[in-house]
Protein backbone atom coordinates (compact mmCIF):
# COMPACT_ATOMS: atom_id res chain seq x y z
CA UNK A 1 56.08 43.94 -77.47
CA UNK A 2 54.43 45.28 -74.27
CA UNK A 3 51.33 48.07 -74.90
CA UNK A 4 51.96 51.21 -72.70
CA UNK A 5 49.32 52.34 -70.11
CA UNK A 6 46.64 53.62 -72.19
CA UNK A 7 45.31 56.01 -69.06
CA UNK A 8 48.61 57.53 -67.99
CA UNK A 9 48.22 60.84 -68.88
CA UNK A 10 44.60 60.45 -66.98
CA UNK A 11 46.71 58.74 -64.02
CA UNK A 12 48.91 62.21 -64.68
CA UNK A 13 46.18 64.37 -64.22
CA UNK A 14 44.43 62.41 -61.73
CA UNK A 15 47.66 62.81 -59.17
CA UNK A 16 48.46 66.36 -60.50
CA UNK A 17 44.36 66.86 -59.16
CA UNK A 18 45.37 65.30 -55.92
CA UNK A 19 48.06 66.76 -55.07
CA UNK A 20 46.29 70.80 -55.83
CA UNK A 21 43.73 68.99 -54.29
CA UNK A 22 46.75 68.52 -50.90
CA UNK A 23 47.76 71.93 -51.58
CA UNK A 24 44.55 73.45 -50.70
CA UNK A 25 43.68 71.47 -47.84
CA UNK A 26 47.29 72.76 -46.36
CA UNK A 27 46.80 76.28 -47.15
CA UNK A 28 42.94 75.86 -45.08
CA UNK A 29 44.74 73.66 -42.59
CA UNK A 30 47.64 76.97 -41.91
CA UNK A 31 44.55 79.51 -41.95
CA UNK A 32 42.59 77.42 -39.50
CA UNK A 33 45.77 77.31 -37.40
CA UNK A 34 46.02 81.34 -37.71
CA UNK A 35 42.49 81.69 -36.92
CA UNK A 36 42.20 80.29 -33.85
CA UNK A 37 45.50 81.48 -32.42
CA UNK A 38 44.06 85.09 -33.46
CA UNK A 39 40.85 83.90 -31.69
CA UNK A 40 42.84 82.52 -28.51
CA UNK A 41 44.75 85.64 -28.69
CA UNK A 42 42.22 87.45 -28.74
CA UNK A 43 40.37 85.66 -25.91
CA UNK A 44 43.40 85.87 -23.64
CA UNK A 45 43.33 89.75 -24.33
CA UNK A 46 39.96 89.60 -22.83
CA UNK A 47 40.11 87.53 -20.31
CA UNK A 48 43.25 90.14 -18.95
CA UNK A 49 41.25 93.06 -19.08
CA UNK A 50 39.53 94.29 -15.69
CA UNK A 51 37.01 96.67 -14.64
CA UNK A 52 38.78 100.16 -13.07
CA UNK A 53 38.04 100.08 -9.10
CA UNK A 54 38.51 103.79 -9.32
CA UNK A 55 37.97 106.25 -11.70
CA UNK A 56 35.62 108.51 -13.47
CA UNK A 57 32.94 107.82 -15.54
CA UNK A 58 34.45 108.09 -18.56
CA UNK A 59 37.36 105.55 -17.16
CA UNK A 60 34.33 103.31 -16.67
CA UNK A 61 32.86 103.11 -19.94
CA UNK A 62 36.09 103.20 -22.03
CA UNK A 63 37.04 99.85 -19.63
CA UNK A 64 33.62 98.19 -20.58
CA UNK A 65 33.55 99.56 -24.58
CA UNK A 66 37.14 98.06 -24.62
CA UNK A 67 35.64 94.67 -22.77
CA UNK A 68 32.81 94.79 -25.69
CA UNK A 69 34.90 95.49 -28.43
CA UNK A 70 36.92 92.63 -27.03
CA UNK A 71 34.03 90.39 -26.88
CA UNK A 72 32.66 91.21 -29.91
CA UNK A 73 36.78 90.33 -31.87
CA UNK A 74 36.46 86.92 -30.05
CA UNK A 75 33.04 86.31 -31.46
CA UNK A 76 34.22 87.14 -35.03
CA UNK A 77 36.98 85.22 -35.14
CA UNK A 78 35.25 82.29 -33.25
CA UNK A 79 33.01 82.66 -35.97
CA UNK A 80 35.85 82.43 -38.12
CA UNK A 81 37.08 79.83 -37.09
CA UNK A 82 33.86 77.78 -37.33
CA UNK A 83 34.15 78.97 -41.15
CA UNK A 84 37.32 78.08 -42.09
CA UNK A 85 36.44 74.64 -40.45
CA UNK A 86 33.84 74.14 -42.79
CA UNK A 87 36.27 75.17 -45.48
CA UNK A 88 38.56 72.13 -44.10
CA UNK A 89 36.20 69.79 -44.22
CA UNK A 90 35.22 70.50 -47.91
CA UNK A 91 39.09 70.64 -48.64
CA UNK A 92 39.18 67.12 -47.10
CA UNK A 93 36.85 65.63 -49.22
CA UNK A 94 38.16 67.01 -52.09
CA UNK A 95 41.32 66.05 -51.31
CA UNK A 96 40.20 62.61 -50.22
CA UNK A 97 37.68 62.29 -53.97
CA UNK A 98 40.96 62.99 -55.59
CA UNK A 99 43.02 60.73 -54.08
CA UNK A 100 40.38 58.23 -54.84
CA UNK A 101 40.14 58.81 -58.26
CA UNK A 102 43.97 58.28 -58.49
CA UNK A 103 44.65 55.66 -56.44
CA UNK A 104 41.99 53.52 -58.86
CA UNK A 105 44.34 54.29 -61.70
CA UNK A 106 46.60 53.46 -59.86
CA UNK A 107 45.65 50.81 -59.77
CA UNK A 108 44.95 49.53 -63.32
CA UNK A 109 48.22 50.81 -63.56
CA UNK A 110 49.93 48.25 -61.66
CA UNK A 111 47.78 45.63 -63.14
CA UNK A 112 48.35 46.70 -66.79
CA UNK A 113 52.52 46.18 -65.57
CA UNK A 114 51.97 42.70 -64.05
CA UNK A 115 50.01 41.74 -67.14
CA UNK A 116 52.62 43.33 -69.53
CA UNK A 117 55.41 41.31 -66.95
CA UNK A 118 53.42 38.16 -67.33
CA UNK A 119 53.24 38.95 -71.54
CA UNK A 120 56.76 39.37 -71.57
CA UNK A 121 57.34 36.05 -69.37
CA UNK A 122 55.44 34.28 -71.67
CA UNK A 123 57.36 35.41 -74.77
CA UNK A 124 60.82 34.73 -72.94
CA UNK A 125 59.52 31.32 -71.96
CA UNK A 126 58.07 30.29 -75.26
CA UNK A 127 61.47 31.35 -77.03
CA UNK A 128 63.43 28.55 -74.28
CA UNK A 129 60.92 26.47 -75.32
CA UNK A 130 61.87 26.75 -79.05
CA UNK A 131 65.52 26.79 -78.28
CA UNK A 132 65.18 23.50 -76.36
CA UNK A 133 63.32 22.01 -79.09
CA UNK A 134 65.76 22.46 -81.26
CA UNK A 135 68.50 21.39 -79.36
CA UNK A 136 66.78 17.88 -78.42
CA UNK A 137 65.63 17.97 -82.08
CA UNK A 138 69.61 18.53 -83.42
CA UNK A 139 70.61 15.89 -80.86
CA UNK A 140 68.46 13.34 -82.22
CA UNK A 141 68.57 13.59 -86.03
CA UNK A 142 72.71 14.06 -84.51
CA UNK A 143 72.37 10.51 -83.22
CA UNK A 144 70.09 9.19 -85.96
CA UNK A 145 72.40 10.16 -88.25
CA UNK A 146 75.48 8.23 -86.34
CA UNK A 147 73.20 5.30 -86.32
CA UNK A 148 72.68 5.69 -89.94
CA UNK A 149 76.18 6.17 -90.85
CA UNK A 150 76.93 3.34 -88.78
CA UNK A 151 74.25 0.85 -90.50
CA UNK A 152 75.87 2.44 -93.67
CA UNK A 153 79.37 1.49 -93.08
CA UNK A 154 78.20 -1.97 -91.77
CA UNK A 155 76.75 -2.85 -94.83
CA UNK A 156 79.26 -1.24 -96.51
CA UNK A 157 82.12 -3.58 -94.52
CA UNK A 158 79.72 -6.20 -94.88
CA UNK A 159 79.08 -6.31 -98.46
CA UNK A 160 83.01 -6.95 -98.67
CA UNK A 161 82.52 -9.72 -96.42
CA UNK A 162 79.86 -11.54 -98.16
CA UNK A 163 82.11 -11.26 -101.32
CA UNK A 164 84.37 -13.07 -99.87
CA UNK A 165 82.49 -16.22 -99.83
């Protein structure tokens, strides 16, 4: 009788870990992605703004708090960005422990079937074996007994024979 996988519900837990584990570094992957088009977005934004050729004073400095302001956004969410890349990186190797740690059950999973396979083999084999055996084994005491019943009724014709004399 084959023996189940004594670690499957670790190999369960082990791929439900991986796959939170794939989960997470998706949901950092999409907020890296939003990020740094907020940081492009914001750089374009910046890069579009000019200086006021003409204008008053006040013109002036609302053009270079809005360039500041602007500069300061890109800087944050560059920043940002560098964060949430960090955040990647630890979701990676997370992700990439997990998937570790399940792949070597895994593993022992697989060889636990092709030893259970090769168990059953065996038992199917043995039981041909046994058949066999007994099928050469009826043939022969089959024939020995012909050749007995045979040497019987020789003797038994020849007796007569002999009497005869």
């Amino acid at each position: 009788m084959a023996h189940p996988f004594r670690l499957a519900g670790l190999l369960r837990l082990r791929r439900l870990q991986e796959d939170e584990a794939a989960a997470e570094l998706a949901r950092t992957h999409a907020q890296r992605r939003a990020a740094e088009k907020r940081r492009d977005d914001t750089a374009e934004m910046l890069a579009g703004t000019t200086l006021p050729r003409h204008g008053d004073e006040l013109t002036w400095q609302a053009a270079i708090a809005g360039r500041a302001a602007l500069t300061g956004l890109v800087g944050e969410a560059t920043a940002t960005v560098a964060a949430i890349n960090a955040r990647v990186q630890a979701a990676t190797d997370e992700w990439s422990a997990a998937r570790t740690r399940a792949t070597t059950l895994t593993k022992l999973e697989e060889r636990h079937g092709l030893e259970v396979h090769a168990e059953e083999d065996r038992a199917e084999q043995a039981v041909l074996d046994e058949a066999a055996a007994r099928g050469h084994r009826a043939a022969a005491t089959t024939t020995t007994d012909l050749a007995v019943d045979d040497a019987q009724q020789g003797t038994t014709t020849a007796s007569p024979t002999e009497e005869e004399r």
